[in-house]
N, C-alpha and C. Protein backbone atom coordinates (compact mmCIF):
# COMPACT_ATOMS: atom_id res chain seq x y z
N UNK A 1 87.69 63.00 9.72
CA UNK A 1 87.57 61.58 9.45
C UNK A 1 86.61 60.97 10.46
N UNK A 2 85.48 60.31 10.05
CA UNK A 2 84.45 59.40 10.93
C UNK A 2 84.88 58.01 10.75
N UNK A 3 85.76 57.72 11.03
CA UNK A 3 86.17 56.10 11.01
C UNK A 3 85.67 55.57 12.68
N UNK A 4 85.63 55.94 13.20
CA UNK A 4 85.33 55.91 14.85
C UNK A 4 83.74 55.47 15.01
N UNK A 5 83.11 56.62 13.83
CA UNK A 5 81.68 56.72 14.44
C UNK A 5 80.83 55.20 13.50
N UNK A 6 80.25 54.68 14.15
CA UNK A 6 79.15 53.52 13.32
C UNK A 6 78.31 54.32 12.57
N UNK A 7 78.17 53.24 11.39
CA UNK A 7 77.54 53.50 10.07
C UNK A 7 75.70 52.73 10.28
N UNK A 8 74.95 53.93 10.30
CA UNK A 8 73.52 53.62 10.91
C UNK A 8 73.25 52.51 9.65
N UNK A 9 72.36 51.40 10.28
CA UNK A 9 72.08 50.49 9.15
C UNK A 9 70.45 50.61 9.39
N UNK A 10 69.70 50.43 8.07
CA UNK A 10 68.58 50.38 8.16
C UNK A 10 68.12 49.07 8.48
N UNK A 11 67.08 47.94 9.26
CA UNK A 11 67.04 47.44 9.94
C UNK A 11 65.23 47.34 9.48
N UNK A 12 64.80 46.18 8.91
CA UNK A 12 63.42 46.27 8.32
C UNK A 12 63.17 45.49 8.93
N UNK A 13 61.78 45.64 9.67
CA UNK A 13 61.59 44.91 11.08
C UNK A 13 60.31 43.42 10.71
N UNK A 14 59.59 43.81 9.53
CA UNK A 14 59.64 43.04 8.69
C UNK A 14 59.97 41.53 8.05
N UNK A 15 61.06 41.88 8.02
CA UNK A 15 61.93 41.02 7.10
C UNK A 15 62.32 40.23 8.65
N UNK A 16 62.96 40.72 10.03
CA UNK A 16 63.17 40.08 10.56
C UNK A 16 62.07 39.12 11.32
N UNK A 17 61.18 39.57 11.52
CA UNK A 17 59.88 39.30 11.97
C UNK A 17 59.68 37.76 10.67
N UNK A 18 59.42 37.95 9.63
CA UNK A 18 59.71 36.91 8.90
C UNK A 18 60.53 35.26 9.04
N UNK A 19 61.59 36.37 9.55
CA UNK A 19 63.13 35.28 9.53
C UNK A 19 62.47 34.43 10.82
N UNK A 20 62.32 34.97 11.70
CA UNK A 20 62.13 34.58 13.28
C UNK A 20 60.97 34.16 12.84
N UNK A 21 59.66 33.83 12.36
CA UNK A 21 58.47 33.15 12.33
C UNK A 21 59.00 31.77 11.74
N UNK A 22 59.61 32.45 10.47
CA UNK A 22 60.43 31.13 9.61
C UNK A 22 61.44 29.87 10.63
N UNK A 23 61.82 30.38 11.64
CA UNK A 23 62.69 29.58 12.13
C UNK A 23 62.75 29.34 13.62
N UNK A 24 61.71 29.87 14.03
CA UNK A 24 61.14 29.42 15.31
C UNK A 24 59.96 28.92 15.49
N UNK A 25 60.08 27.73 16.29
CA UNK A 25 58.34 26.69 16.28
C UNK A 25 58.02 26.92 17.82
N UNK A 26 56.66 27.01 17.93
CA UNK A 26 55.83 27.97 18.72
C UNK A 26 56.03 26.70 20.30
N UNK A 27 55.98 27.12 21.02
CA UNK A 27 55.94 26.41 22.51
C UNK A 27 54.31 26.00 22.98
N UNK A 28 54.61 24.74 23.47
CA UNK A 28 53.14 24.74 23.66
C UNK A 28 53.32 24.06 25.38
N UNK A 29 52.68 24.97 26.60
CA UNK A 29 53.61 24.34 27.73
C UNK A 29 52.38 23.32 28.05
N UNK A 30 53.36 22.16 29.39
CA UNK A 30 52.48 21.32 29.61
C UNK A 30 51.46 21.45 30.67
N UNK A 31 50.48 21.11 31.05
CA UNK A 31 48.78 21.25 31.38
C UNK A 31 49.81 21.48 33.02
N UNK A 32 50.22 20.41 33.50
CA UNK A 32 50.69 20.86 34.86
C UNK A 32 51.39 21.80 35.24
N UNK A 33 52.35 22.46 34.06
CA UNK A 33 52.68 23.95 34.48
C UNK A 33 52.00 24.80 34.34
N UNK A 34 50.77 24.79 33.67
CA UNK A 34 49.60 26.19 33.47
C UNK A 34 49.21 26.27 34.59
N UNK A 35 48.36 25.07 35.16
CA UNK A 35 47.61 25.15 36.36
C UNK A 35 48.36 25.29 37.76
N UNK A 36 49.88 25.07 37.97
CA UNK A 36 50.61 25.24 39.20
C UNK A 36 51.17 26.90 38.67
N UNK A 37 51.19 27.05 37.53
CA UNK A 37 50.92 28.75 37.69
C UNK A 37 50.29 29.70 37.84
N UNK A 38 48.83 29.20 37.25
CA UNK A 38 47.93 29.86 37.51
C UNK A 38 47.26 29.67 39.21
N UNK A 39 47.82 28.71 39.36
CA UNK A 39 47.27 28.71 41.16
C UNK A 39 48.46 29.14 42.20
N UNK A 40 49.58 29.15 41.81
CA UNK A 40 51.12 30.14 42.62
C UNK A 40 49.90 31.78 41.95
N UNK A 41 49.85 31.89 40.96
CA UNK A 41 49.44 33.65 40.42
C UNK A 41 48.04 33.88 41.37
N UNK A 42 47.02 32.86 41.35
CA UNK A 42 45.96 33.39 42.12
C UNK A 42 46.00 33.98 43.57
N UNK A 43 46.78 32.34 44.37
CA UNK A 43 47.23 33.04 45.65
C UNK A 43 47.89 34.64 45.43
N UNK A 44 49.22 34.77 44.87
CA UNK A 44 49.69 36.15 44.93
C UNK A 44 48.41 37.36 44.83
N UNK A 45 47.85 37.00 44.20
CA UNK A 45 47.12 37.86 43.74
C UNK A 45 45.72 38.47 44.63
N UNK A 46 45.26 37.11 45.40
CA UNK A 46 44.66 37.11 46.97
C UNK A 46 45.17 37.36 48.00
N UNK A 47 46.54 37.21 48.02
CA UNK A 47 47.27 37.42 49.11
C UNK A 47 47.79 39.28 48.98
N UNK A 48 47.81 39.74 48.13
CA UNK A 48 48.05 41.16 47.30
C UNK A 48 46.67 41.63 47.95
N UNK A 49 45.31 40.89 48.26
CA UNK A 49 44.37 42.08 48.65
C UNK A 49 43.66 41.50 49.49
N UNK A 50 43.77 40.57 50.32
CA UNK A 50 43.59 40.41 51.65
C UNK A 50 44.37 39.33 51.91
N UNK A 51 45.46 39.58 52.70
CA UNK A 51 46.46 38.60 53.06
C UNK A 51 45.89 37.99 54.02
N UNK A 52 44.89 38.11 55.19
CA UNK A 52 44.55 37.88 56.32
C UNK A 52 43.12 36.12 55.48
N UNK A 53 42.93 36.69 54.38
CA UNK A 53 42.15 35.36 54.24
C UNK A 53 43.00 34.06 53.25
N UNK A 54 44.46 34.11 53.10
CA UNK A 54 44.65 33.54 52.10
C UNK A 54 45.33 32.03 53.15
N UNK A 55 44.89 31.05 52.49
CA UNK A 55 45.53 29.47 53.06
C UNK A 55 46.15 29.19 52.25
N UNK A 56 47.43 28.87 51.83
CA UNK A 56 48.16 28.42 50.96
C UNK A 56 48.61 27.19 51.66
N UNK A 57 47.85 25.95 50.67
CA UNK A 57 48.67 24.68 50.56
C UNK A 57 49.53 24.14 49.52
N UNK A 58 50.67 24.31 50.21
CA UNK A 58 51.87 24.38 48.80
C UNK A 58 52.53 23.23 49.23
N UNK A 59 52.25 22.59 47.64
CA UNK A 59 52.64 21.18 47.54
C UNK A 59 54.46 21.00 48.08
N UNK A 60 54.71 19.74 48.60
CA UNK A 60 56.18 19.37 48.78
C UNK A 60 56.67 18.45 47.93
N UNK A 61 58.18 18.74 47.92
CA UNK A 61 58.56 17.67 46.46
C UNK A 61 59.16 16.48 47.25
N UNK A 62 59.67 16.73 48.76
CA UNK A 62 59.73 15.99 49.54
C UNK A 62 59.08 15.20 50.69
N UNK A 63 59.03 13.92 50.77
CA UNK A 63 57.79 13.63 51.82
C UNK A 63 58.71 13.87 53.27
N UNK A 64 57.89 14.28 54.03
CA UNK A 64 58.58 14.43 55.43
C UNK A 64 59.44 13.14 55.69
N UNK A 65 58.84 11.68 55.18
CA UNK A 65 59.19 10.62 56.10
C UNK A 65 60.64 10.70 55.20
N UNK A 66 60.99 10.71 54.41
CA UNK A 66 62.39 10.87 53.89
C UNK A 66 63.76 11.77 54.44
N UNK A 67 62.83 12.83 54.47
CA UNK A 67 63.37 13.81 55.66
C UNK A 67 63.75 13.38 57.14
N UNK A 68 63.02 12.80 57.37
CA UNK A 68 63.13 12.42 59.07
C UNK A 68 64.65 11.34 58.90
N UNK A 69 64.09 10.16 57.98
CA UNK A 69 65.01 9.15 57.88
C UNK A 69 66.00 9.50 57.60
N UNK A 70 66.60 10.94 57.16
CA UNK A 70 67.94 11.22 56.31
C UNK A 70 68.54 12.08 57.64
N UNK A 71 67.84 12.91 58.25
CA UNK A 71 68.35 13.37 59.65
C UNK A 71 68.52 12.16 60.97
N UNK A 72 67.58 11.42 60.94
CA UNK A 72 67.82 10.24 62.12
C UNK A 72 69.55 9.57 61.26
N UNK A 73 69.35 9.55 59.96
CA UNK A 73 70.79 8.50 59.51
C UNK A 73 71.99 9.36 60.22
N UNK A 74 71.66 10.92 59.37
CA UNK A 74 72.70 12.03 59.42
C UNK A 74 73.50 11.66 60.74
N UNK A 75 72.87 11.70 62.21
CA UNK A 75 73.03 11.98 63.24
C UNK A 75 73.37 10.70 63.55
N UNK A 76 72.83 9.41 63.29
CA UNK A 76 73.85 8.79 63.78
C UNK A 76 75.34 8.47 63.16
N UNK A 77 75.57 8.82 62.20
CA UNK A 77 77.05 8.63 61.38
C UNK A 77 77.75 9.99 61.83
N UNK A 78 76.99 10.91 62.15
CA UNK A 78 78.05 11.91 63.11
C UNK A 78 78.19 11.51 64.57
N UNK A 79 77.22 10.58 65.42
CA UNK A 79 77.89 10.11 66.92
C UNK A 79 79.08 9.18 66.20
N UNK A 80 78.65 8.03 65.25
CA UNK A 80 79.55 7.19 65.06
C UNK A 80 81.20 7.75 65.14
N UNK A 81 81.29 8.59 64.18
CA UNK A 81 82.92 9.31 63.95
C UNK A 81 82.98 10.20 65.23
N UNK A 82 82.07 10.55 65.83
CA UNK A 82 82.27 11.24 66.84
C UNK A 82 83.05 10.24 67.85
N UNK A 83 82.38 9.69 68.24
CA UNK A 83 83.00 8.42 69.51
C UNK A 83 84.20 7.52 68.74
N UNK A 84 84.45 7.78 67.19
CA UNK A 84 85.30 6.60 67.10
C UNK A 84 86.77 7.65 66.80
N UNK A 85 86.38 8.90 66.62
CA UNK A 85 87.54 10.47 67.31
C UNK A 85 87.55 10.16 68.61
N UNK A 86 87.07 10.07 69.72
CA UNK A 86 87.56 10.27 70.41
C UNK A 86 88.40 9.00 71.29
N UNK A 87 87.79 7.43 70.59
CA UNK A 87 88.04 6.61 70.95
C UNK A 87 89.89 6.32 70.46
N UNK A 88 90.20 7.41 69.35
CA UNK A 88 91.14 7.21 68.93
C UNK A 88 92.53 8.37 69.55
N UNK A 89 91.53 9.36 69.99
CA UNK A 89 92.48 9.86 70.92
C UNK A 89 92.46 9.75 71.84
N UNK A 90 91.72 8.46 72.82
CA UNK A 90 92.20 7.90 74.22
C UNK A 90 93.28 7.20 73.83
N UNK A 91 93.09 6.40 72.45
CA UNK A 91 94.41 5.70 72.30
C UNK A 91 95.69 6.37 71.96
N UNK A 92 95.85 7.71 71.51
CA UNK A 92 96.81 8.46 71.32
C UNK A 92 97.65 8.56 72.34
N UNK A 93 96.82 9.02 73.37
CA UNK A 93 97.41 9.87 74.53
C UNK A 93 98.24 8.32 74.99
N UNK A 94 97.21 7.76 75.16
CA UNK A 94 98.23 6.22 76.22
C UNK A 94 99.08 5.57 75.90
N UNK A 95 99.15 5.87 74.13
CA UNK A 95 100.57 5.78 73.63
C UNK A 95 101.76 6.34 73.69
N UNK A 96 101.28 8.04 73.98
CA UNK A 96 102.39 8.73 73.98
C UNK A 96 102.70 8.53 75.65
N UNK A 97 101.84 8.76 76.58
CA UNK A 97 102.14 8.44 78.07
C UNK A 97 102.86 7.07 78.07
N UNK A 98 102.63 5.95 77.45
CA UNK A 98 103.41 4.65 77.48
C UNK A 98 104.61 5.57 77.05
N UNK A 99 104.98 5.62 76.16
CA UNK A 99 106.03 5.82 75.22
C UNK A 99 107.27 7.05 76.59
N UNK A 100 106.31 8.21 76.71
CA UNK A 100 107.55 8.90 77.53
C UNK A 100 106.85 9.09 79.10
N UNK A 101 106.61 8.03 79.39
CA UNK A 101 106.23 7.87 80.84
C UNK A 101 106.81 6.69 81.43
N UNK A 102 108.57 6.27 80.38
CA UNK A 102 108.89 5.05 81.06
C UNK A 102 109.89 5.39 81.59
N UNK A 103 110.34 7.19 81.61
CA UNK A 103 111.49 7.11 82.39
C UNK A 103 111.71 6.92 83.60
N UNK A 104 112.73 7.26 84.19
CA UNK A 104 112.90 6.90 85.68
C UNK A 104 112.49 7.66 86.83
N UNK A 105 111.69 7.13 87.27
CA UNK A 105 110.78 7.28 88.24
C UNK A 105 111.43 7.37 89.65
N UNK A 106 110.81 8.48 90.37
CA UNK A 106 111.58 8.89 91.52
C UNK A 106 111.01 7.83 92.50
N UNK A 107 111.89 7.51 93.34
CA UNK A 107 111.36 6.43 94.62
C UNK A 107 110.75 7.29 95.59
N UNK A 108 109.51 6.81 95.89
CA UNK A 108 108.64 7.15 96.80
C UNK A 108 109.31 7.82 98.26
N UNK A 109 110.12 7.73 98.71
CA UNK A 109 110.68 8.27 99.70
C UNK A 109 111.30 9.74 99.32
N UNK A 110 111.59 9.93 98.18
CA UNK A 110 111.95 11.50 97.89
C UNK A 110 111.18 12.01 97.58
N UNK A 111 109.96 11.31 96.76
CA UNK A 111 108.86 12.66 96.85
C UNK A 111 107.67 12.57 98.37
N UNK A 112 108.05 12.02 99.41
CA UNK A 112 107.51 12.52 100.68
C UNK A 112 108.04 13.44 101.38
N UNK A 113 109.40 13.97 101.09
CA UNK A 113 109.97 14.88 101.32
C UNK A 113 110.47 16.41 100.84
């Protein structure tokens, strides 16, 4: 019994080739991705056979000055919570020292002795 084994199907390449022309519409890419590919492919391709002459100026999607301004912000909203942590555990401690630092206190004459 071949119940196990697959039944070869003939497969007319044709007909699919057809189907897929019939129902797929052709891509047409835009002018700024040809030319930022074809100039990423040239470098590779200069850099592939003399790496020692290739200058690559590769565009940024970020301007530095955005950059700067988002690290100058960064850093100060981490001193901020920084100092306002620790401003909150000076107040911790002097609560808990208030709190169990009101017991009774030895008179100065027994601890000189």
């Amino acid at each position: 019994m071949d119940i196990f084994k697959r039944k070869k199907k003939t497969i007319e390449l044709t007909a699919i080739e057809a189907h897929l022309a019939a129902s797929l519409q052709p891509v047409v890419p835009r002018q700024a991705f040809v030319s930022n590919l074809r100039e990423r492919l040239m470098v590779q391709a200069a850099s592939a056979t003399s790496p020692e002459l290739v200058i690559r100026d590769e565009q940024r999607n970020v301007p530095r000055g955005w950059l700067l301004a988002g690290g100058v912000f960064g850093s100060l909203v981490m001193l901020v919570v920084s100092i306002r942590g620790l401003i909150s555990m000076i107040e911790m401690m002097g609560s808990l020292l208030k709190r169990f630092g009101e017991g009774k206190q030895a008179p100065a004459s027994q601890l000189a002795h």
